[in-house]
Protein backbone atom coordinates (compact mmCIF):
# COMPACT_ATOMS: atom_id res chain seq x y z
CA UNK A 1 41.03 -68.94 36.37
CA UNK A 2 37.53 -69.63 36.92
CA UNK A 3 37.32 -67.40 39.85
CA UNK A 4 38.61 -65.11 37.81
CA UNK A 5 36.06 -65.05 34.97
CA UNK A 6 33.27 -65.29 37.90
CA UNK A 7 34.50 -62.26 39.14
CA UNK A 8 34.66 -60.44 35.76
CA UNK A 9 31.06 -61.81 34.94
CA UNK A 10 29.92 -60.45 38.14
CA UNK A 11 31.30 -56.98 37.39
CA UNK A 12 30.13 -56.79 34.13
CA UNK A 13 26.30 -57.94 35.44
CA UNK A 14 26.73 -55.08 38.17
CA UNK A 15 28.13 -52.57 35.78
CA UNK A 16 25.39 -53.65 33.33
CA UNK A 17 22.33 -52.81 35.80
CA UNK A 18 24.35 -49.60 36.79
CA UNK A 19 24.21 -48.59 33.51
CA UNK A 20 19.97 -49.81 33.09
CA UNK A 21 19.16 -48.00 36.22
CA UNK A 22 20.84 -44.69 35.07
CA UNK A 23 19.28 -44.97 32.07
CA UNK A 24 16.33 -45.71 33.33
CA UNK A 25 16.30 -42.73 35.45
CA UNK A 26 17.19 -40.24 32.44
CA UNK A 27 13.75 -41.78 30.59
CA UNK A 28 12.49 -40.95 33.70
CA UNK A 29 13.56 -37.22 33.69
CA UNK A 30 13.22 -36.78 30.41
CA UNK A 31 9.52 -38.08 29.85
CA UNK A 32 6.94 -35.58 28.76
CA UNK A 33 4.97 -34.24 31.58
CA UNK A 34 2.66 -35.62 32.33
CA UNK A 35 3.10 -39.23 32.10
CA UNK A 36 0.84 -40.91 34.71
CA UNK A 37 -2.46 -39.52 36.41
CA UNK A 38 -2.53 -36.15 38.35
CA UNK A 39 -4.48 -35.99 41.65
CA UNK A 40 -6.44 -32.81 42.18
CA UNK A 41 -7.29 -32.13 45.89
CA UNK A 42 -10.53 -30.91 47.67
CA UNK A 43 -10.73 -29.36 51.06
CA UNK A 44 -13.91 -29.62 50.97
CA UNK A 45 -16.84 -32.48 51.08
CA UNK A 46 -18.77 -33.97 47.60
CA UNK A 47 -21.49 -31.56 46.25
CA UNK A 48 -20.21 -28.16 47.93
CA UNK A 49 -19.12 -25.63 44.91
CA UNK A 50 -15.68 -26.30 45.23
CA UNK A 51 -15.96 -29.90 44.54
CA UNK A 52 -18.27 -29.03 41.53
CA UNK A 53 -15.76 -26.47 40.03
CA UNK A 54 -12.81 -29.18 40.80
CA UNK A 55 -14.82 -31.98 38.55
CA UNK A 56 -15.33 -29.44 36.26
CA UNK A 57 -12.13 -28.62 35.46
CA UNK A 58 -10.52 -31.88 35.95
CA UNK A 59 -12.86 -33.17 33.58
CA UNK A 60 -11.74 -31.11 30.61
CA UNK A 61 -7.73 -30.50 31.50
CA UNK A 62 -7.65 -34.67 31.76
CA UNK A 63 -9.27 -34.33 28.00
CA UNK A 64 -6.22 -31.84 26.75
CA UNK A 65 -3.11 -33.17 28.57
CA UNK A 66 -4.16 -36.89 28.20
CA UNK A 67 -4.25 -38.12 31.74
CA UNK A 68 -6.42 -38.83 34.23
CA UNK A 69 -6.90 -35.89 36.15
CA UNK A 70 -8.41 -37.48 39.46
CA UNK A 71 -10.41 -35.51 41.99
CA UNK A 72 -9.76 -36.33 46.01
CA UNK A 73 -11.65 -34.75 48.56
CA UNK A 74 -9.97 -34.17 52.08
CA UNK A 75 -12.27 -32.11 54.21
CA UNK A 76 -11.40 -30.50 57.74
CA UNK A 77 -10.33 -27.37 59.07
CA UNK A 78 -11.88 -25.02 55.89
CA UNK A 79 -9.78 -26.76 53.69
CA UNK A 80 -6.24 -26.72 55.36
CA UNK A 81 -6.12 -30.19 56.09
CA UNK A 82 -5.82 -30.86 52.12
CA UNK A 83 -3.95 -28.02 51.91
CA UNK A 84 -1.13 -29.43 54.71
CA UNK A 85 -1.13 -32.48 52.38
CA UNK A 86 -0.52 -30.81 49.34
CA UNK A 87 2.19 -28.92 50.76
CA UNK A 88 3.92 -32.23 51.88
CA UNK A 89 3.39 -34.02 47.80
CA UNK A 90 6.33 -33.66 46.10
CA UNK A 91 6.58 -30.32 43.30
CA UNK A 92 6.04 -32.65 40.58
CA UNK A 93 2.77 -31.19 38.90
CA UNK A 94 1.36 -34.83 39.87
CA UNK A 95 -0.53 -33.07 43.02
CA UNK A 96 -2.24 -30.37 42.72
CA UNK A 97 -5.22 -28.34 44.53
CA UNK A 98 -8.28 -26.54 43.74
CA UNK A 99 -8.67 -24.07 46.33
CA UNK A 100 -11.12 -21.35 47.51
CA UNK A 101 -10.00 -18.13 49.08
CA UNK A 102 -11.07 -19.79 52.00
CA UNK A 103 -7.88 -21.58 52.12
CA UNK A 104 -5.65 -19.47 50.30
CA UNK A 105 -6.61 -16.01 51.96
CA UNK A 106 -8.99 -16.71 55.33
CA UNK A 107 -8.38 -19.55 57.17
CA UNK A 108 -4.46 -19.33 57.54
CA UNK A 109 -5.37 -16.16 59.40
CA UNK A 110 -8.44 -17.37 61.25
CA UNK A 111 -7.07 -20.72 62.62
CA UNK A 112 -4.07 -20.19 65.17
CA UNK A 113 -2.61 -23.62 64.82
CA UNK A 114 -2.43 -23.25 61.08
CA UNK A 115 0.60 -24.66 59.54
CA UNK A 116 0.23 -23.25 55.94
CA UNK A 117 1.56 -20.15 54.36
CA UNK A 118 -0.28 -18.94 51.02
CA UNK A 119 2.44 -17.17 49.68
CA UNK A 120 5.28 -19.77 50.91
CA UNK A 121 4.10 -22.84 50.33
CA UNK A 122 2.14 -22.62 47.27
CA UNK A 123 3.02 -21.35 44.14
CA UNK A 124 -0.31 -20.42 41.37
CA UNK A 125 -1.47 -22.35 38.69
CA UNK A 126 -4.62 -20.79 37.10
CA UNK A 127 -7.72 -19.10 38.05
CA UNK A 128 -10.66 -21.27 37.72
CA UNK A 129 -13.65 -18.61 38.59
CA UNK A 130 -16.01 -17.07 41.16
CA UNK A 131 -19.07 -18.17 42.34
CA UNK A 132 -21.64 -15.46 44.18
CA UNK A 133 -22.79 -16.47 47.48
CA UNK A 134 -26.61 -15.96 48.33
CA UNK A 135 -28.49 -15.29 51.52
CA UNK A 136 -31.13 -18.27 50.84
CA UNK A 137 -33.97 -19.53 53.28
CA UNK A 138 -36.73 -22.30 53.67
CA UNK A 139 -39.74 -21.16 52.32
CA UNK A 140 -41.68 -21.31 55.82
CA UNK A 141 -38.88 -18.55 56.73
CA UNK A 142 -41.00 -14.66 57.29
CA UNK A 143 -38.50 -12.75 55.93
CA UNK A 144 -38.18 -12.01 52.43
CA UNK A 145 -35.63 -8.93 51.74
CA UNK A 146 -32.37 -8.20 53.29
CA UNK A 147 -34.44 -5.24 54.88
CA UNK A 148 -36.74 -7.76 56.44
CA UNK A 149 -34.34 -10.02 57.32
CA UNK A 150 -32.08 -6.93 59.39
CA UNK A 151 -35.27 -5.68 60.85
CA UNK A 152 -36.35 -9.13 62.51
CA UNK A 153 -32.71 -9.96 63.42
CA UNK A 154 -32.95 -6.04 65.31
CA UNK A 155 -36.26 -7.46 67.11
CA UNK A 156 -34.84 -11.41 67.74
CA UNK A 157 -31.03 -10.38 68.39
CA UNK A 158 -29.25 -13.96 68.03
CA UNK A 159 -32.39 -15.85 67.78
CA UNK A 160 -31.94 -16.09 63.41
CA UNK A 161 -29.69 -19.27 62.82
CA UNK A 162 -27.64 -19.22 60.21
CA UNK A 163 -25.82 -21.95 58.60
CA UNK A 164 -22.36 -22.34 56.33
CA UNK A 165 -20.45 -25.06 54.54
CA UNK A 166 -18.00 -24.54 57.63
CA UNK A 167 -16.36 -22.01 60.30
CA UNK A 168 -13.65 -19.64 58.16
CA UNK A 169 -15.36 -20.60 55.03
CA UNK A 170 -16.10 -17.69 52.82
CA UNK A 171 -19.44 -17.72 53.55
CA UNK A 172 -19.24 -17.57 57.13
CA UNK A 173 -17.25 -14.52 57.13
CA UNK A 174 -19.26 -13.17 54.88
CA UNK A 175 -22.21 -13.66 57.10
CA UNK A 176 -20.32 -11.57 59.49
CA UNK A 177 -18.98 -9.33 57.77
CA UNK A 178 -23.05 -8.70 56.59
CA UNK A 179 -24.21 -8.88 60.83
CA UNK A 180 -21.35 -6.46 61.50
CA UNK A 181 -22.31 -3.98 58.72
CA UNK A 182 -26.08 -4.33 59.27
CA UNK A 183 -25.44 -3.94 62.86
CA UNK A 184 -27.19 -6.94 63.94
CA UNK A 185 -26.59 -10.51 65.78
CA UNK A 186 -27.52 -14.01 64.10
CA UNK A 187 -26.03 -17.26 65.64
CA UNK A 188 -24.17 -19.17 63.31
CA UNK A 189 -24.46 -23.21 62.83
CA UNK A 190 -21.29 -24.36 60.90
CA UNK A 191 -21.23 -27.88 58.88
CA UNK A 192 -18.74 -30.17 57.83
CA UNK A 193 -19.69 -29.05 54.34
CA UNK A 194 -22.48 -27.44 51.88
CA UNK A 195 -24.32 -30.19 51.65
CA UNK A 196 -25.39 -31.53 54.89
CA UNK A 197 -26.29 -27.46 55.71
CA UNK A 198 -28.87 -27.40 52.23
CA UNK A 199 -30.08 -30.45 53.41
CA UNK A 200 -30.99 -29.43 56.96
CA UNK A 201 -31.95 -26.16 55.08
CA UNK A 202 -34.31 -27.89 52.70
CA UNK A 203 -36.22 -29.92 55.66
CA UNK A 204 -36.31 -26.87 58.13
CA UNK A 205 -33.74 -27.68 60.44
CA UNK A 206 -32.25 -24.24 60.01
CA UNK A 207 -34.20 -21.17 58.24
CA UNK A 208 -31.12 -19.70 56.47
CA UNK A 209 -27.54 -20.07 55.72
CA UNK A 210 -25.27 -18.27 53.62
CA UNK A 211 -24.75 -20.45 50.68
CA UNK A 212 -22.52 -20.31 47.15
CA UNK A 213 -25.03 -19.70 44.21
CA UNK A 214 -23.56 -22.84 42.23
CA UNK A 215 -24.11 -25.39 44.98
CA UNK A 216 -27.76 -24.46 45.56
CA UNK A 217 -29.09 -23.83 41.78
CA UNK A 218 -31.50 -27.42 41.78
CA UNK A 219 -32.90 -26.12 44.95
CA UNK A 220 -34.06 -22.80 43.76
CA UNK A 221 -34.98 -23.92 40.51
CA UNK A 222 -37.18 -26.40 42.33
CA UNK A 223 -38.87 -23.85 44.83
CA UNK A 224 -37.49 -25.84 47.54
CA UNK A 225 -35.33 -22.80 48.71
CA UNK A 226 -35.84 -19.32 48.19
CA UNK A 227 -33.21 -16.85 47.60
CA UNK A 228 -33.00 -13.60 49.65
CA UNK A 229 -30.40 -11.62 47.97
CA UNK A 230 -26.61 -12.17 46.30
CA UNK A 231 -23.50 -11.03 47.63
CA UNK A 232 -21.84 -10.36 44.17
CA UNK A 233 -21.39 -6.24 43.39
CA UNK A 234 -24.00 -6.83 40.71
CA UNK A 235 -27.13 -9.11 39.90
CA UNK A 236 -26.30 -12.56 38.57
CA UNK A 237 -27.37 -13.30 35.12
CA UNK A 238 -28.60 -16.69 36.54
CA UNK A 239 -31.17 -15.52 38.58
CA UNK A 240 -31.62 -11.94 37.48
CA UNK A 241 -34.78 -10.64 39.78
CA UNK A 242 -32.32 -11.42 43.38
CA UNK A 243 -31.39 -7.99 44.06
CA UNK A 244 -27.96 -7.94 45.66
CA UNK A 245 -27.31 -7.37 49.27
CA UNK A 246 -25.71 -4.43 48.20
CA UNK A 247 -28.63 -2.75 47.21
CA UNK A 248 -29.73 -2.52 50.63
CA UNK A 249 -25.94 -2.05 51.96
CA UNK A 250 -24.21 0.01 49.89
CA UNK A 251 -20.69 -1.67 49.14
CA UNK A 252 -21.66 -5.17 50.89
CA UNK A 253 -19.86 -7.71 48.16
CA UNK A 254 -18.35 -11.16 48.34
CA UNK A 255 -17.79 -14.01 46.40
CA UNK A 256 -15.70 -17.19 46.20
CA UNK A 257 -12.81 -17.65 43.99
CA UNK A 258 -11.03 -20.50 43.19
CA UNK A 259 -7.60 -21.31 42.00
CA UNK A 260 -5.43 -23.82 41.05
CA UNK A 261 -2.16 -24.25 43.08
CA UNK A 262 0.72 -26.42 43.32
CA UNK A 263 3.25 -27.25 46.28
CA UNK A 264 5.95 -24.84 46.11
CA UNK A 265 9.04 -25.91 44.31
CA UNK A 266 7.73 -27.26 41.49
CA UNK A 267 9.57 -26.39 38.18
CA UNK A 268 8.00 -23.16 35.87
CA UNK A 269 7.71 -25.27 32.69
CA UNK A 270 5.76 -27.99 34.43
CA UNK A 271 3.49 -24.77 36.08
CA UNK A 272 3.00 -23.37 32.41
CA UNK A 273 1.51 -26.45 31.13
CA UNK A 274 -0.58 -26.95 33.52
CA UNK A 275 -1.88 -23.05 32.73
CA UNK A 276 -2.47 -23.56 29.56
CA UNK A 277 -4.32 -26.83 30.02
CA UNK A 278 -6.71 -24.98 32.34
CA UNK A 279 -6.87 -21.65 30.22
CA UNK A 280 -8.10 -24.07 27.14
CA UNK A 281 -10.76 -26.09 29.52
CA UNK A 282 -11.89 -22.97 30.94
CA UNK A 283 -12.34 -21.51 27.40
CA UNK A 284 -14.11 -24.35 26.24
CA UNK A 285 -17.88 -24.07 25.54
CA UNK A 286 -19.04 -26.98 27.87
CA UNK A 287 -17.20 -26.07 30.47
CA UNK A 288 -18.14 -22.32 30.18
CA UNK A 289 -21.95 -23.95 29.58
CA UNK A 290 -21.97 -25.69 32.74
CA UNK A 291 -20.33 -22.85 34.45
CA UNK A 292 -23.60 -20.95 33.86
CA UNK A 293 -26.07 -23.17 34.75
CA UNK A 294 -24.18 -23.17 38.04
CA UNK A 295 -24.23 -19.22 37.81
CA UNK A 296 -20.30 -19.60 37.88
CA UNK A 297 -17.84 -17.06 36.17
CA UNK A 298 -14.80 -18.43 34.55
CA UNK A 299 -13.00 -14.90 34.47
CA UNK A 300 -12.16 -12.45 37.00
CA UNK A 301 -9.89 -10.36 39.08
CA UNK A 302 -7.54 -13.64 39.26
CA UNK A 303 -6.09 -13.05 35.66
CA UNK A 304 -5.10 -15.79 33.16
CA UNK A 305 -1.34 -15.94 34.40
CA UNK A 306 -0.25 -17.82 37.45
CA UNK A 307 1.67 -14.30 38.25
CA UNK A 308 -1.51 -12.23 38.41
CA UNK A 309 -2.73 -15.64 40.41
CA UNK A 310 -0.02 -14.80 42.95
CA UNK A 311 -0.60 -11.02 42.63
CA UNK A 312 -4.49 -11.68 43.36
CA UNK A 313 -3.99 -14.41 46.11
CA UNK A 314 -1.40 -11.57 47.71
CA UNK A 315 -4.30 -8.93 47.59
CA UNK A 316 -6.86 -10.91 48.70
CA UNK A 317 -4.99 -12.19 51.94
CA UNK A 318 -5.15 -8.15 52.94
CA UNK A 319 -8.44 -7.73 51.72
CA UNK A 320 -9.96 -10.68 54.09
CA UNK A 321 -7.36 -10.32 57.42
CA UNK A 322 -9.15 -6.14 57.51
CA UNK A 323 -12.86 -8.22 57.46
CA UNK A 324 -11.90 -10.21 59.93
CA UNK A 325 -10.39 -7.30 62.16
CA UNK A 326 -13.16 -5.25 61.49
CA UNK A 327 -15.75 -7.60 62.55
CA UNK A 328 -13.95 -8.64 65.12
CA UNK A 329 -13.91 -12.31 64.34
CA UNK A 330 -12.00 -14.52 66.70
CA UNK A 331 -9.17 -16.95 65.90
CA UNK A 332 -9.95 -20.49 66.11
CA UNK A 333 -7.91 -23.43 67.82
């Protein structure tokens, strides 16, 4: 008899943490998203403009949707290292990436051991913006124009370093897309990042580098670099008297975009709040404030849907695989 009972004690104990754990699980699946912080990866190292757009945003969607929105920066191979961990976080909404068209549309197609697929493994979240990129230069450099700096690179063929933020960055192929256009030859010095190139830039380790406008505002403002020209089709409101580079080659424009993706999979409704949580930071006057003082747009060709995202991202992968064709860039291992 008293086995028995033990027995039927036992099963009711078991039956009873069954019953916990399934419930357990239905909070679980039923709790409002989201219910614990989201982490928002950076390919790219602290101070570069992708990083500052990231903080940015993260700052203000953590401010509507109530959680922590926490920004991790995961640098290597333009990006694709964070963007091979993304693709590997579960499609919760809980990891998400800010990403340039450096990952999303140039460096799949530039690195030949790549192991990420735009359109596959990601699916859009929100455009978050454009920043111009700017031919800048020490002051001790002699060339002041885009004319002046084609002319001596005609004279010097190869002998002009340049610097980027990193091979199959955006501004790196923008830098050749401008050498094949112009016609001419600079050598190219690629960091691990914006930063260390501004600083080597500022101190006269390398005369010029190909730059985005938002991470090199202080520097200009503080006459410790001097801006050449902008790659945008037009001027920049920001710094107004930099003529573009298209002024001196007719049709020469590039920028970099970012946008907010998750890992494929991850379920539409959790997708549109996220989109509306960045379309109301984005909106938001200190976010649109700081945005100009880093001569960043919030608005573009990217659209305010994660569809015209995807349509963008899509159009952009052509755009960028001609460029590199055309100027003959070469794969990477």
């Amino acid at each position: 008899m008293t086995a028995t009972r033990l027995r039927r004690g036992a099963f009711r104990l078991a039956l009873a943490l069954v019953v916990s754990g399934v419930a357990g699980f239905a909070r679980a699946q039923n709790a409002p998203f989201p219910d614990r912080p989201i982490k928002l990866l950076v390919g790219f190292a602290a101070g570069g403009s992708t990083d500052v757009a990231a903080r940015i945003v993260a700052q203000k969607m953590s401010e509507i949707l109530g959680q922590s929105i926490l920004v991790e920066n995961r640098t290597g191979a333009s990006g694709l290292i964070a963007a091979e961990d993304l693709i590997k976080s579960p499609p919760d909404g809980y990891t998400l990436m800010l990403a340039s068209q450096t990952v999303l549309a140039v460096a799949p197609r530039l690195y030949r051991k790549a192991a990420v697929d735009p359109i596959k493994d990601f699916v859009a979240v929100a455009y978050c913006g454009a920043s111009p990129l700017v031919l800048v230069a020490n002051p001790s450099f002699p060339a002041h124009t885009t004319a002046e700096v084609i002319a001596m690179a005609k004279v010097e063929s190869g002998k002009i370093i340049v610097g980027t933020g990193g091979t199959g960055t955006t501004p790196h192929i923008a830098s050749e897309m401008f050498q094949h256009i112009a016609g001419i030859k600079m050598t190219h010095v690629p960091y691990r990042g914006e930063a260390g190139a501004i600083n080597d830039l500022v101190a006269g380790q390398i005369p010029a580098m190909f730059a985005n406008l938002s991470a090199i505002m202080g520097q200009l403002t503080a006459g410790t670099l001097r801006a050449i020209a902008v790659t945008s089709p037009q001027r920049s409101p920001l710094v107004p008297d930099v003529p573009t580079v298209a002024e001196t080659l007719p049709g020469f424009a590039a920028e970099t975009w970012f946008g907010l993706v998750a890992p494929a999979g991850t379920p539409h409704d959790v997708i549109a709040k996220l989109n509306a949580a960045a379309a109301q930071a984005l909106a938001s006057d200190d976010a649109r404030r700081r945005y100009a003082e880093l001569g960043m747009t919030n608005n573009g060709e990217g659209g305010t849907t994660p569809e015209k995202l995807d349509a963008y991202i899509k159009s952009e992968i052509l755009k960028w695989g001609q460029v590199i064709k055309d100027a003959n860039i070469q794969a990477l291992d």
